[in-house]
C-alpha atoms as a PDB file:
ATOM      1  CA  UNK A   1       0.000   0.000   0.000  1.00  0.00           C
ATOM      2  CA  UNK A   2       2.435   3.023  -1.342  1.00  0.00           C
ATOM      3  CA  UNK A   3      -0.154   4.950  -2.182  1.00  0.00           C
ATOM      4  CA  UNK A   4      -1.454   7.370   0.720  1.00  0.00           C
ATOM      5  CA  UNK A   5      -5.085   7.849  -0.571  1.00  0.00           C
ATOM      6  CA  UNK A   6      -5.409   3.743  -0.134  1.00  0.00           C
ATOM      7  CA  UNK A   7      -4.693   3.944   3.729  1.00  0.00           C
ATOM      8  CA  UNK A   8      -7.791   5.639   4.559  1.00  0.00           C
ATOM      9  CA  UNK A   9     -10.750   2.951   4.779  1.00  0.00           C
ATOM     10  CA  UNK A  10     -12.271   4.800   2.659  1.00  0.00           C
ATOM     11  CA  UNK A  11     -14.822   2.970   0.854  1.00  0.00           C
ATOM     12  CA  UNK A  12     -17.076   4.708  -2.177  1.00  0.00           C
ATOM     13  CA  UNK A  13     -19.715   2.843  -4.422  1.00  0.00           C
ATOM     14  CA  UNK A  14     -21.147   3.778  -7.488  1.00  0.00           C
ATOM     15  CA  UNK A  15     -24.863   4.065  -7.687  1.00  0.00           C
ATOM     16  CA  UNK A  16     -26.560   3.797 -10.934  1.00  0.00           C
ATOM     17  CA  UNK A  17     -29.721   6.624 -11.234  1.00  0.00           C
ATOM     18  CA  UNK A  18     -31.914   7.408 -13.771  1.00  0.00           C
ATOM     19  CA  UNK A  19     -30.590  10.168 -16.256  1.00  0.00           C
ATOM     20  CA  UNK A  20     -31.766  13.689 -14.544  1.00  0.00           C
ATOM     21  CA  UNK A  21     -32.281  12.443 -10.738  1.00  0.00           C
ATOM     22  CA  UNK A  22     -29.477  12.001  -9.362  1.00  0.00           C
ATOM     23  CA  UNK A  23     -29.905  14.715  -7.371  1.00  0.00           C
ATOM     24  CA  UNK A  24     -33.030  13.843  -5.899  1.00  0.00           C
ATOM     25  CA  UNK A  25     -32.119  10.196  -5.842  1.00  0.00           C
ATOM     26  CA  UNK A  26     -29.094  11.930  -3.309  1.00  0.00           C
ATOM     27  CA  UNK A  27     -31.718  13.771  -1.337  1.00  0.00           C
ATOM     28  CA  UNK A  28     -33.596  10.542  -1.176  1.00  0.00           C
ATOM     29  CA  UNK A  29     -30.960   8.770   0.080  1.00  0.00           C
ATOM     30  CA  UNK A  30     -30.041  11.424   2.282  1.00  0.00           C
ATOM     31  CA  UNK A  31     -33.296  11.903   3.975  1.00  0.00           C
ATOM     32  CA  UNK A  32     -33.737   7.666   4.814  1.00  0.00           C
ATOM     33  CA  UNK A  33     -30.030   7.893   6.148  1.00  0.00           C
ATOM     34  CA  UNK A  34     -31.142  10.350   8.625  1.00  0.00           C
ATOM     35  CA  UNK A  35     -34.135   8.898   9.605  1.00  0.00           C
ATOM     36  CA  UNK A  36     -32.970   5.023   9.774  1.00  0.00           C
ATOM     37  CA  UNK A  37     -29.438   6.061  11.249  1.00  0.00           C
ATOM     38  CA  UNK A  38     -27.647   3.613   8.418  1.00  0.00           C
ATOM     39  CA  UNK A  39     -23.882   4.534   8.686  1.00  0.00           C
ATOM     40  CA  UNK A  40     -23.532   6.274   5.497  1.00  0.00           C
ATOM     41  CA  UNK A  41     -20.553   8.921   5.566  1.00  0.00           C
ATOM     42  CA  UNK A  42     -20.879  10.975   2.406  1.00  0.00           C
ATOM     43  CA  UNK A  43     -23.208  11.162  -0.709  1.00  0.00           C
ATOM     44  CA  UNK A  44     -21.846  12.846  -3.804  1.00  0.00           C
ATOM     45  CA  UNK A  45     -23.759  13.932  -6.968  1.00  0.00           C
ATOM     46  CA  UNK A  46     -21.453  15.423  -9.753  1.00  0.00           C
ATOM     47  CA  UNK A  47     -23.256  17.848 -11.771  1.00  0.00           C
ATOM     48  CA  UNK A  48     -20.939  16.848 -14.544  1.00  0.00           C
ATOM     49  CA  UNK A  49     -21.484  13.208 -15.099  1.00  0.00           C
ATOM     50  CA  UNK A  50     -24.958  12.324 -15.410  1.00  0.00           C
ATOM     51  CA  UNK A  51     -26.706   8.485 -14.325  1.00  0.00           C
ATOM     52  CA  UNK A  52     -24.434   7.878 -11.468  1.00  0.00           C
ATOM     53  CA  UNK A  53     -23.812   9.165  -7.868  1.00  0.00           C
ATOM     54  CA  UNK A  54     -21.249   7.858  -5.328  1.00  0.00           C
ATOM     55  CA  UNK A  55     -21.830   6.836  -1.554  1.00  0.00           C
ATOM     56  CA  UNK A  56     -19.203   6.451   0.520  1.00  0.00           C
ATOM     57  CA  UNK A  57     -19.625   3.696   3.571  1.00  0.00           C
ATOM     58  CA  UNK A  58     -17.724   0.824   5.685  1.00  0.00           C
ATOM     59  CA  UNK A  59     -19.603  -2.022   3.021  1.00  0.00           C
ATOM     60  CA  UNK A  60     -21.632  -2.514   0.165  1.00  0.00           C
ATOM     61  CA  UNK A  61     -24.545  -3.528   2.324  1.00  0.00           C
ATOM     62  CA  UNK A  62     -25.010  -0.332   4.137  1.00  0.00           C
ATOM     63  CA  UNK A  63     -25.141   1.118   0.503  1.00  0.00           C
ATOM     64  CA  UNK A  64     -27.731  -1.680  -0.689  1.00  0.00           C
ATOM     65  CA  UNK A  65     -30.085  -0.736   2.752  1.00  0.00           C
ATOM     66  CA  UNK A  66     -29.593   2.481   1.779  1.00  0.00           C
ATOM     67  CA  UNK A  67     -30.851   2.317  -1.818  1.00  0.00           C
ATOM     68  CA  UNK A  68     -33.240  -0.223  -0.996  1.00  0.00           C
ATOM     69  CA  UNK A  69     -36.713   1.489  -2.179  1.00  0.00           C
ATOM     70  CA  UNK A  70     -35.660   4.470  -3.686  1.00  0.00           C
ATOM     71  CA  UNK A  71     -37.034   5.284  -6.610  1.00  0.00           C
ATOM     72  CA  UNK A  72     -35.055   6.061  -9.499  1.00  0.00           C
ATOM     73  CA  UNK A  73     -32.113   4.014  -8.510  1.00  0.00           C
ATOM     74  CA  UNK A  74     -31.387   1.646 -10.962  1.00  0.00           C
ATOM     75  CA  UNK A  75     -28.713  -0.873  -9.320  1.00  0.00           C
ATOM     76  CA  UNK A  76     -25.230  -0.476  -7.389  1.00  0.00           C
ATOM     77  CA  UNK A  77     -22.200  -1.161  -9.364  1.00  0.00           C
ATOM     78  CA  UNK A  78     -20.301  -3.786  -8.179  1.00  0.00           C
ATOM     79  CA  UNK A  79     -17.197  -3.044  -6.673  1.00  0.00           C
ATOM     80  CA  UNK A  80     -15.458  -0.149  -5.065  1.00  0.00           C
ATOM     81  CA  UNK A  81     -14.361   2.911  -7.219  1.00  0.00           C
ATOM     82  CA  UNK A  82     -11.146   4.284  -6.317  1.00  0.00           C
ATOM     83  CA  UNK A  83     -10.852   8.038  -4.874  1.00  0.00           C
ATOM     84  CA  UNK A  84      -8.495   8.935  -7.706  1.00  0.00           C
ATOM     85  CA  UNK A  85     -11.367   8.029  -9.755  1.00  0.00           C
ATOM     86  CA  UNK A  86     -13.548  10.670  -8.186  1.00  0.00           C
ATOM     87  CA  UNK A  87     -11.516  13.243  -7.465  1.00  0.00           C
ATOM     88  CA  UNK A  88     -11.809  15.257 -10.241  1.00  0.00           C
ATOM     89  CA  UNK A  89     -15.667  15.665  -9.247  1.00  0.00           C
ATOM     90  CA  UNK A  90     -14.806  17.056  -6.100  1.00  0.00           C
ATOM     91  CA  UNK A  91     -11.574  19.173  -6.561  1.00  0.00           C
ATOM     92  CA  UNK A  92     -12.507  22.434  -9.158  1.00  0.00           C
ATOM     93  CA  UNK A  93      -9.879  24.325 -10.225  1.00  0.00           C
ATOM     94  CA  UNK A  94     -10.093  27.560 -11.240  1.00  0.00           C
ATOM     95  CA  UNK A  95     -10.688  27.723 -15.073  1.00  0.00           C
ATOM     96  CA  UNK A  96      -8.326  31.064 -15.303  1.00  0.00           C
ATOM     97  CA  UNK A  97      -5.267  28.689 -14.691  1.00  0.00           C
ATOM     98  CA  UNK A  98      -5.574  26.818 -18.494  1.00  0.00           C
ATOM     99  CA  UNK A  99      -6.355  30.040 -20.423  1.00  0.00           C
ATOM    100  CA  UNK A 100      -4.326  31.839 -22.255  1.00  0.00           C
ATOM    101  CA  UNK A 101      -4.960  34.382 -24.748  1.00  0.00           C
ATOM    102  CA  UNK A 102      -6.091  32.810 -28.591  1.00  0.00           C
ATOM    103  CA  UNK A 103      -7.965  30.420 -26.835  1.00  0.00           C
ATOM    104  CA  UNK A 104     -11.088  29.081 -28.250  1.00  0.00           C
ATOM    105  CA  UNK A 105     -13.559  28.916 -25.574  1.00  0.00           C
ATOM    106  CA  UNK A 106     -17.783  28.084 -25.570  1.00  0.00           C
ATOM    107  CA  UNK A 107     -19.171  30.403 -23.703  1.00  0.00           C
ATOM    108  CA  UNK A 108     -21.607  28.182 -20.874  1.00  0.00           C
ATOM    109  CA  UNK A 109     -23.524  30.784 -19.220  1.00  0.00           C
ATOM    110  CA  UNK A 110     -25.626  33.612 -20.086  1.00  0.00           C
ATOM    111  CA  UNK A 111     -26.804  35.463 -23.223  1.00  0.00           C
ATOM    112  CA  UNK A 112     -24.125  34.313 -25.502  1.00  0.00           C
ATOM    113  CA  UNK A 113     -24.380  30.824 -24.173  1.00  0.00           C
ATOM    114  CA  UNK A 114     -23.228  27.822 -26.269  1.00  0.00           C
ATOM    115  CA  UNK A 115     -21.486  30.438 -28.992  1.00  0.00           C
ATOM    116  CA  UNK A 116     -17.619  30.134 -29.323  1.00  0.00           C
ATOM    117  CA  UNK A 117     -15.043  32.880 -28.894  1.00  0.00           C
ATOM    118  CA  UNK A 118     -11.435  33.546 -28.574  1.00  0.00           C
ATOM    119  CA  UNK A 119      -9.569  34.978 -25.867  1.00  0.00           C
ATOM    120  CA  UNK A 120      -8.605  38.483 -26.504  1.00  0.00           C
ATOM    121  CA  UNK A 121      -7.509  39.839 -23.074  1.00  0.00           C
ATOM    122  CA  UNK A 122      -7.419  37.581 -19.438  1.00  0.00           C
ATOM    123  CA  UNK A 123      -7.670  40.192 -16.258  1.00  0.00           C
ATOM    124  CA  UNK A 124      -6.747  37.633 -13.256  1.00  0.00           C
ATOM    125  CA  UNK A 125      -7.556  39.990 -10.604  1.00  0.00           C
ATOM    126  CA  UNK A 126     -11.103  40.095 -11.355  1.00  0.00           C
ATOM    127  CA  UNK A 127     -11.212  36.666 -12.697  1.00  0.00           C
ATOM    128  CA  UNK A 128     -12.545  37.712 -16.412  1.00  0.00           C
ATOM    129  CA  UNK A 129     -11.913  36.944 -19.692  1.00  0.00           C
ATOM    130  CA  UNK A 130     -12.625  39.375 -23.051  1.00  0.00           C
ATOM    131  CA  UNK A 131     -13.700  37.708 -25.701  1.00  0.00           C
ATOM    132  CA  UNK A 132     -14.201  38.299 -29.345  1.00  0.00           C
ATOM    133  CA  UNK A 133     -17.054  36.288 -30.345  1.00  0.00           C
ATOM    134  CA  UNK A 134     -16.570  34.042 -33.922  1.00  0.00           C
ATOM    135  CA  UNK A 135     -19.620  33.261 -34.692  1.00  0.00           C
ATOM    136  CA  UNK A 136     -20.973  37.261 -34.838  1.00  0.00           C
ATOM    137  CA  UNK A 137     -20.965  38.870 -38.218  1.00  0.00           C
ATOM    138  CA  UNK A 138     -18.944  42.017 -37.027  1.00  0.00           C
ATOM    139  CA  UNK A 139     -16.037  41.497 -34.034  1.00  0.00           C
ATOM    140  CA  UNK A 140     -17.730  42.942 -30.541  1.00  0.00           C
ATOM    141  CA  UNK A 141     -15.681  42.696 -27.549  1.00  0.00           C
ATOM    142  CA  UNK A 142     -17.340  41.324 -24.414  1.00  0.00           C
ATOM    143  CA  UNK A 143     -15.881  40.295 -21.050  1.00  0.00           C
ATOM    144  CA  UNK A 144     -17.217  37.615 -19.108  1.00  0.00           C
ATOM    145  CA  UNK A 145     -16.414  35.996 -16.095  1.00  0.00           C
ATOM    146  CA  UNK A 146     -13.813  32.985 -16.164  1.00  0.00           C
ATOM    147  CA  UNK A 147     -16.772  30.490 -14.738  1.00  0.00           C
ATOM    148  CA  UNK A 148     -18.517  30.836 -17.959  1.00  0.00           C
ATOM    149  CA  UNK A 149     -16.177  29.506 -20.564  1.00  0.00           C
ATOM    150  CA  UNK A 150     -15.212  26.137 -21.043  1.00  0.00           C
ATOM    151  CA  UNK A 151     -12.145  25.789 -23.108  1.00  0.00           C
ATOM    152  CA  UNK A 152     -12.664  24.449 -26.695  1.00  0.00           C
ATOM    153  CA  UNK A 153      -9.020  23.996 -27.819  1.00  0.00           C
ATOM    154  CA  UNK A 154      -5.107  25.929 -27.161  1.00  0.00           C
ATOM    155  CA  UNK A 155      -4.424  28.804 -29.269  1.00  0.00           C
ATOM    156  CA  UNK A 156      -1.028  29.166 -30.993  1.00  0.00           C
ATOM    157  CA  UNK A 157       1.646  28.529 -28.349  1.00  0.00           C
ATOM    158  CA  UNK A 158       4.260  31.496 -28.060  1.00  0.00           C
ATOM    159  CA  UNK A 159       7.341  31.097 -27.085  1.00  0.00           C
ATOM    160  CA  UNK A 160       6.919  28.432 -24.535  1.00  0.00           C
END
């Protein structure tokens, strides 16, 4: 056991939800937990991968009483899913670290949601990005904050 992560007992299962309820199948799950005192330790629900939720517990059967009833819950996965696995659910980093200027981004929030744009101009201090929208028929600067791009691919790399 190098690895520190595996010392921990910690033990996380993969629930499998109906698309679009995994939060509620969480609240669900939450709610029986705190009535019926089952030792669950943690429930997540990643807005970013849809069908599945994780519990975290000592054994699978705690996790089976748990979901036992609850509608929209399809079936637990077999097995135990590795932290590594989920940590990328759990830790966000902030988006302003991977952009760069000549970025291609899709803007995810907002009035010019889902339309592309490059990176003219990145002002760390207040955490925005100016953009020059590609898909508009004459170039109109806007600046939006760094939540609400998602980057689409790396400009031209200078001098790096």
């Amino acid at each position: 056991m190098g690895k520190k992560e595996e010392q921990f007992s910690t033990k996380i299962f993969a629930v499998k939800t109906t698309t679009g309820q995994e939060r509620n199948v969480g609240k669900l799950i939450a709610a029986k937990v705190e009535m019926t005192h089952i030792p669950i330790k943690a429930i997540l629900v990643p807005d970013t991968l849809k069908g599945y939720i994780f519990v975290e517990a000592d054994g699978p059967h705690f996790v089976e009483e748990a979901i036992a009833g609850i509608r929209h819950v399809r079936s637990r996965i077999p097995g135990l899913v590795g932290f590594s696995e989920i940590e990328r659910y759990i830790i966000r980093k902030p988006v302003l670290e991977d952009l760069n200027e000549d970025d291609v981004v899709e803007i995810t929030g907002g009035p010019f949601k889902g339309m592309r744009a490059k990176i003219t101009r990145i002002d760390k201090s207040k955490g925005e990005v100016t953009l020059e929208l590609l898909e508009a028929t004459f170039t109109l600067p806007i600046t939006v904050h760094s939540d609400y791009v998602k980057l689409v691919e790396k400009g031209k790399t200078r001098g790096s």
